[in-house]
Protein backbone atom coordinates (compact mmCIF):
# COMPACT_ATOMS: atom_id res chain seq x y z
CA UNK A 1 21.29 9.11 -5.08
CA UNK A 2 20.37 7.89 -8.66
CA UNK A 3 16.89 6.78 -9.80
CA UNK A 4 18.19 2.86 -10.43
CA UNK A 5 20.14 2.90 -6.45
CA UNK A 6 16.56 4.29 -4.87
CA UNK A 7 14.82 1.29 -6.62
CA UNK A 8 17.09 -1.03 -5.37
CA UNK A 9 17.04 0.58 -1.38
CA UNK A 10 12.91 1.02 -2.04
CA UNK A 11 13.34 -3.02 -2.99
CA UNK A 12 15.26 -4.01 0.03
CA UNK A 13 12.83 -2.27 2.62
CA UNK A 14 9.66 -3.99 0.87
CA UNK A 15 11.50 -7.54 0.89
CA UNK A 16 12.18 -6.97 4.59
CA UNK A 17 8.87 -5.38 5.22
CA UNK A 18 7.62 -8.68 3.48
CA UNK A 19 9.51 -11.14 5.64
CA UNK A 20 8.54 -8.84 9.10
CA UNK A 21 4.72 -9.02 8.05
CA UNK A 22 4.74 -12.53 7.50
CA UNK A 23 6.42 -12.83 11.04
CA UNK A 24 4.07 -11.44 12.38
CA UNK A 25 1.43 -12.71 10.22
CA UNK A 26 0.27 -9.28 9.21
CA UNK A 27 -0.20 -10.85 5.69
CA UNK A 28 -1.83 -7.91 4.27
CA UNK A 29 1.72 -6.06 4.95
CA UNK A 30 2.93 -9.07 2.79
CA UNK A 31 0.85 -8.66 -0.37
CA UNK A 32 1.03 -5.04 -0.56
CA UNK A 33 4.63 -5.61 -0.19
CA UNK A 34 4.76 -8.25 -3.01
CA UNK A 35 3.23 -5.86 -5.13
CA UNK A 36 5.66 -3.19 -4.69
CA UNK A 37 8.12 -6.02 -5.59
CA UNK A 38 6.55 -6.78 -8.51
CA UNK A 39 5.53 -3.07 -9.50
CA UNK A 40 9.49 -2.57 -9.08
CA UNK A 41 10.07 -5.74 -11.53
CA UNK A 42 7.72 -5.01 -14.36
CA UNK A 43 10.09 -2.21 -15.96
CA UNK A 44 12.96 -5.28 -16.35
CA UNK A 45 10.10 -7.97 -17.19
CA UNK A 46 8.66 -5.98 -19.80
CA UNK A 47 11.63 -3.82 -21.22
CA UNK A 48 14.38 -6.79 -20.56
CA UNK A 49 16.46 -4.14 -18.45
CA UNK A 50 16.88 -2.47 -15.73
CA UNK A 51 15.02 0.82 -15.42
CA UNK A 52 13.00 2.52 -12.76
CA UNK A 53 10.13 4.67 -12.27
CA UNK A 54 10.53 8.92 -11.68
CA UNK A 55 13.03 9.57 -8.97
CA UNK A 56 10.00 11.60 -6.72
CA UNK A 57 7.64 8.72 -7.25
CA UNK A 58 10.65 6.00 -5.75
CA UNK A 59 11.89 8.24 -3.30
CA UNK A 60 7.87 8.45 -2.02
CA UNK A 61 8.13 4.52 -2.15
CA UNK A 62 10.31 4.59 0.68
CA UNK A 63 8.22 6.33 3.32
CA UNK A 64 5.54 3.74 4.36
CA UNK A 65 8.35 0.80 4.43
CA UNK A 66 10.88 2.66 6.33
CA UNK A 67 7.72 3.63 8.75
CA UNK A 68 6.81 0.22 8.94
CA UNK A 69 9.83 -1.63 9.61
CA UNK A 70 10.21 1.48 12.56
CA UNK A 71 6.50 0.64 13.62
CA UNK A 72 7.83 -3.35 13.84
CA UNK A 73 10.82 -2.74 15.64
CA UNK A 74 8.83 -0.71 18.07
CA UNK A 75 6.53 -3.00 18.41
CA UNK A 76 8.63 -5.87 18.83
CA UNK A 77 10.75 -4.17 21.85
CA UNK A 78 7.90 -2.14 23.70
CA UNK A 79 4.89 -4.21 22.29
CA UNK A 80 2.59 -1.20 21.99
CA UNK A 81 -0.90 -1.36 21.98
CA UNK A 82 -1.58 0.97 19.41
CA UNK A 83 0.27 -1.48 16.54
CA UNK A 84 -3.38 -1.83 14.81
CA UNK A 85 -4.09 1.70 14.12
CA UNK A 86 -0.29 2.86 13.50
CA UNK A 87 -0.17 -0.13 10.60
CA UNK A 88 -3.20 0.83 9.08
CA UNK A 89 -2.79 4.73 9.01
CA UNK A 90 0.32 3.80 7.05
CA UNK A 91 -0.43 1.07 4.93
CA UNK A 92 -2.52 3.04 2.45
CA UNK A 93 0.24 5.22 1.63
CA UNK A 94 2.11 1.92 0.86
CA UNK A 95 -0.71 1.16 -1.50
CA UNK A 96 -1.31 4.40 -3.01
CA UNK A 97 2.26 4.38 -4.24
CA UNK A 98 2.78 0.96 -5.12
CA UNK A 99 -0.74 1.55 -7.38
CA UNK A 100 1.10 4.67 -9.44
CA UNK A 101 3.48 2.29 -9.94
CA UNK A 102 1.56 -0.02 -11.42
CA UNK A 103 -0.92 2.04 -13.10
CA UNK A 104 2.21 4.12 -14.34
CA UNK A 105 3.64 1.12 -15.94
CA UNK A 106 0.47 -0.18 -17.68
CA UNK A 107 0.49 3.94 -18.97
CA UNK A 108 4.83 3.13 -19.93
CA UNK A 109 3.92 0.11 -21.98
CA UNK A 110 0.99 1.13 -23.96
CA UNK A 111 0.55 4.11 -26.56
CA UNK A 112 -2.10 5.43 -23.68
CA UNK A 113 -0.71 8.12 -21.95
CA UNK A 114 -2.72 8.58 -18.62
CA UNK A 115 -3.16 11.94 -17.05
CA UNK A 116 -2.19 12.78 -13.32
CA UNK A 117 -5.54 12.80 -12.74
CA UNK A 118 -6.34 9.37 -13.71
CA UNK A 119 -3.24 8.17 -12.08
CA UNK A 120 -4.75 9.80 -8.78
CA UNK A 121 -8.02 8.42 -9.49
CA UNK A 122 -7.00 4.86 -10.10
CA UNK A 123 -4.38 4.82 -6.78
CA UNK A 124 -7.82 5.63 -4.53
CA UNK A 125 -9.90 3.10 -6.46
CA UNK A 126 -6.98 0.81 -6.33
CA UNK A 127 -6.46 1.46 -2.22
CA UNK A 128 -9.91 1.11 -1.31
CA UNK A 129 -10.05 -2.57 -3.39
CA UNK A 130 -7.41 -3.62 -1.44
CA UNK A 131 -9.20 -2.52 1.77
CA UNK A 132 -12.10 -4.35 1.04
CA UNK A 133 -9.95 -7.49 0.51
CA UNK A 134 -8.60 -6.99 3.56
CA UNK A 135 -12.20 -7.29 5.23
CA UNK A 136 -12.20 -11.05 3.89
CA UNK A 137 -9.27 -11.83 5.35
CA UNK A 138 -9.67 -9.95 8.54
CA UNK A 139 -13.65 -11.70 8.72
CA UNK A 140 -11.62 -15.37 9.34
CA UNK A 141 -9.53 -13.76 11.49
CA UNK A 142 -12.07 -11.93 13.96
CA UNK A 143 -13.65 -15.44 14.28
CA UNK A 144 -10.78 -16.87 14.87
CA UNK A 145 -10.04 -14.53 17.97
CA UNK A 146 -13.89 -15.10 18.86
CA UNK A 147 -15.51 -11.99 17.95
CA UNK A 148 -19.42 -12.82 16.95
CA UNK A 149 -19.75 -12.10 13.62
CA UNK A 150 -23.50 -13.67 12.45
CA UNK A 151 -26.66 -12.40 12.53
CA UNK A 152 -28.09 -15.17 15.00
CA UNK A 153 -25.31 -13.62 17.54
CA UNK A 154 -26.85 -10.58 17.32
CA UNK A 155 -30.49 -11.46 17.29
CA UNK A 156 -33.08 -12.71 20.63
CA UNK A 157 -32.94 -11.97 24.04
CA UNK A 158 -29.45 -11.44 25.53
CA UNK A 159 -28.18 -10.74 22.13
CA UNK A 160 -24.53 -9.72 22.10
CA UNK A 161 -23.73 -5.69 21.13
CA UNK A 162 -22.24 -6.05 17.54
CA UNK A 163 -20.73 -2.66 17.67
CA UNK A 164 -17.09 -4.14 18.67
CA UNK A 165 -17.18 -6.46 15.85
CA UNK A 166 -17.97 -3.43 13.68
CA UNK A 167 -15.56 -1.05 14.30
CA UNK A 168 -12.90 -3.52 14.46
CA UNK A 169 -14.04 -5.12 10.82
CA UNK A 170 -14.24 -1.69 8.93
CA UNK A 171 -11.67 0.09 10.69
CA UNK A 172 -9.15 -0.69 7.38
CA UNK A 173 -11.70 0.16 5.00
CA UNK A 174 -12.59 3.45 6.60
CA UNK A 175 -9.00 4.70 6.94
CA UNK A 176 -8.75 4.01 3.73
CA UNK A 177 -11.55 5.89 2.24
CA UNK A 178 -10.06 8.71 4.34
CA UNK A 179 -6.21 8.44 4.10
CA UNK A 180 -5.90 7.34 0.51
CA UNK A 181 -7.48 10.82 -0.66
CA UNK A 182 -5.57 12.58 1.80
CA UNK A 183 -2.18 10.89 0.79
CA UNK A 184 -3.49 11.19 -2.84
CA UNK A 185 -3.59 15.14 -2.67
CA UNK A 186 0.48 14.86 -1.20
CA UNK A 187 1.45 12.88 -4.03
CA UNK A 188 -0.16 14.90 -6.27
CA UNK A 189 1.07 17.87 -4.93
CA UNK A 190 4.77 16.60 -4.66
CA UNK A 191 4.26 15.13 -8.02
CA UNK A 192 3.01 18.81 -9.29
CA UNK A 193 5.95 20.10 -11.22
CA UNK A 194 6.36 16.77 -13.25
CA UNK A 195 4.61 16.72 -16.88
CA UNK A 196 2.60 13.39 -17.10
CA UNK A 197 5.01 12.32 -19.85
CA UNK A 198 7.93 12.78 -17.94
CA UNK A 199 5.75 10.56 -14.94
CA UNK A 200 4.58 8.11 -17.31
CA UNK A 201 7.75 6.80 -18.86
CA UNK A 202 10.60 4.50 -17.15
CA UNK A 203 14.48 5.62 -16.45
CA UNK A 204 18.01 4.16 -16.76
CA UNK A 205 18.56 4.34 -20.44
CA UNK A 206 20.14 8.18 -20.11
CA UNK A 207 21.95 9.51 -17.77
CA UNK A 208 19.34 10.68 -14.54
C-alpha cells in the first residue's frame, strides 16, 4: 500500500477514534486525535498538495488507533474494568507518533534539518506535556466523581487517606514518563535504517 493510501486509512481511524472518544467523553483520546488530523493536514496546508510523511512513520500511525478503536469495541460489549489502564498504556504511543509528525513537519518546512535524535527527544518532551495537561483536565473530573482533592480533606482528625486520589491523578503522567521512552527506543529502532533526510522530508511528488 502506497505512502498517500496509508495517510488516508491512518486519517480514517483517528476521525473515528475522535468521534468514539468523544462518545465516551474520553476527550483526551479526542485532542490527541485532532492532532494527528491536523499533523496529517499540514503537508497539504503548507505545500498546497497532497503529500505524506515516510511510509514507516504512517504505517506506525496506525497502531495506537487501530488498538484503540479494538480497546472501545471491547469495552463497549464486555465493559471491562481495566478500560483506564489499557487507554493510557496506549495513548502515548498515539502521541509519540503524532509528535514526529509534527516535529517532522516543522523540520520539512524550514532549512533546519533535525536529527533523529532531536526528533526522539522532542516526541518524549512533547508526550509528557500532554500528560501533564491531562492532569488539569482529569483534576475537574476526579471532583466531579467525588474524590477529595484539597489539602483541608486531608488535614485534622479523621482526615481522609489521599493515596487513592494520588494514584488515580498521576497514573497518566507516570505511564507516560515510562512508556513514551520505551515506545521512543521502538520508533527509533524501526526508524533505524532511514537517513534523517529521507525522515525529514514529505512524499507524493515521485513515485513511492
Amino acid at each position: 500500500m502506497s505512502g498517500g493510501r496509508l495517510s488516508k486509512v491512518s486519517a480514517a481511524l483517528m476521525a473515528v477514534s475522535l468521534v468514539a472518544s468523544v462518545l465516551y467523553y474520553d476527550f483526551m483520546w479526542a485532542i490527541i486525535a485532532a492532532v494527528g488530523l491536523t499533523a496529517l493536514a499540514i503537508p497539504k496546508l503548507a505545500k498546497g498538495e497532497w503529500l505524506t510523511y515516510h511510509r514507516l512513520l504512517v504505517t506506525m500511525s496506525l497502531v495506537p488507533f487501530s488498538l484503540y478503536l479494538v480497546l472501545f469495541a471491547v469495552n463497549v460489549l464486555a465493559d471491562i474494568g481495566v478500560y483506564r489502564y489499557i487507554s493510557l498504556m496506549i495513548q502515548p504511543l498515539a502521541s509519540m507518533v503524532c509528535a514526529y509528525m509534527l516535529f517532522i513537519s516543522v523540520s520539512a518546512n524550514s532549512d533546519t534539518v533535525l536529527s533523529k535524535r532531536w526528533l526522539f527527544v522532542f516526541s518524549i518532551a512533547f508526550t509528557c506535556a500532554f500528560a501533564v495537561l491531562y492532569a488539569f483536565f482529569l483534576f475537574f473530573a476526579m471532583k466531579t466523581m467525588g474524590y477529595p482533592l484539597y489539602n483541608f480533606e486531608f488535614e485534622g482528625p479523621g482526615a481522609l487517606d489521599n493515596t487513592d486520589s494520588n494514584r488515580f491523578l498521576m497514573l497518566p503522567i507516570n505511564l507516560a514518563v515510562v512508556l513514551s521512552l520505551f515506545y521512543g527506543l521502538l520508533i527509533d529502532k524501526a526508524l533505524k535504517g532511514v537517513d534523517a533526510k529521507d525522515l525529514t522530508r514529505y512524499y507524493g511528488r515521485e513515485k513511492e
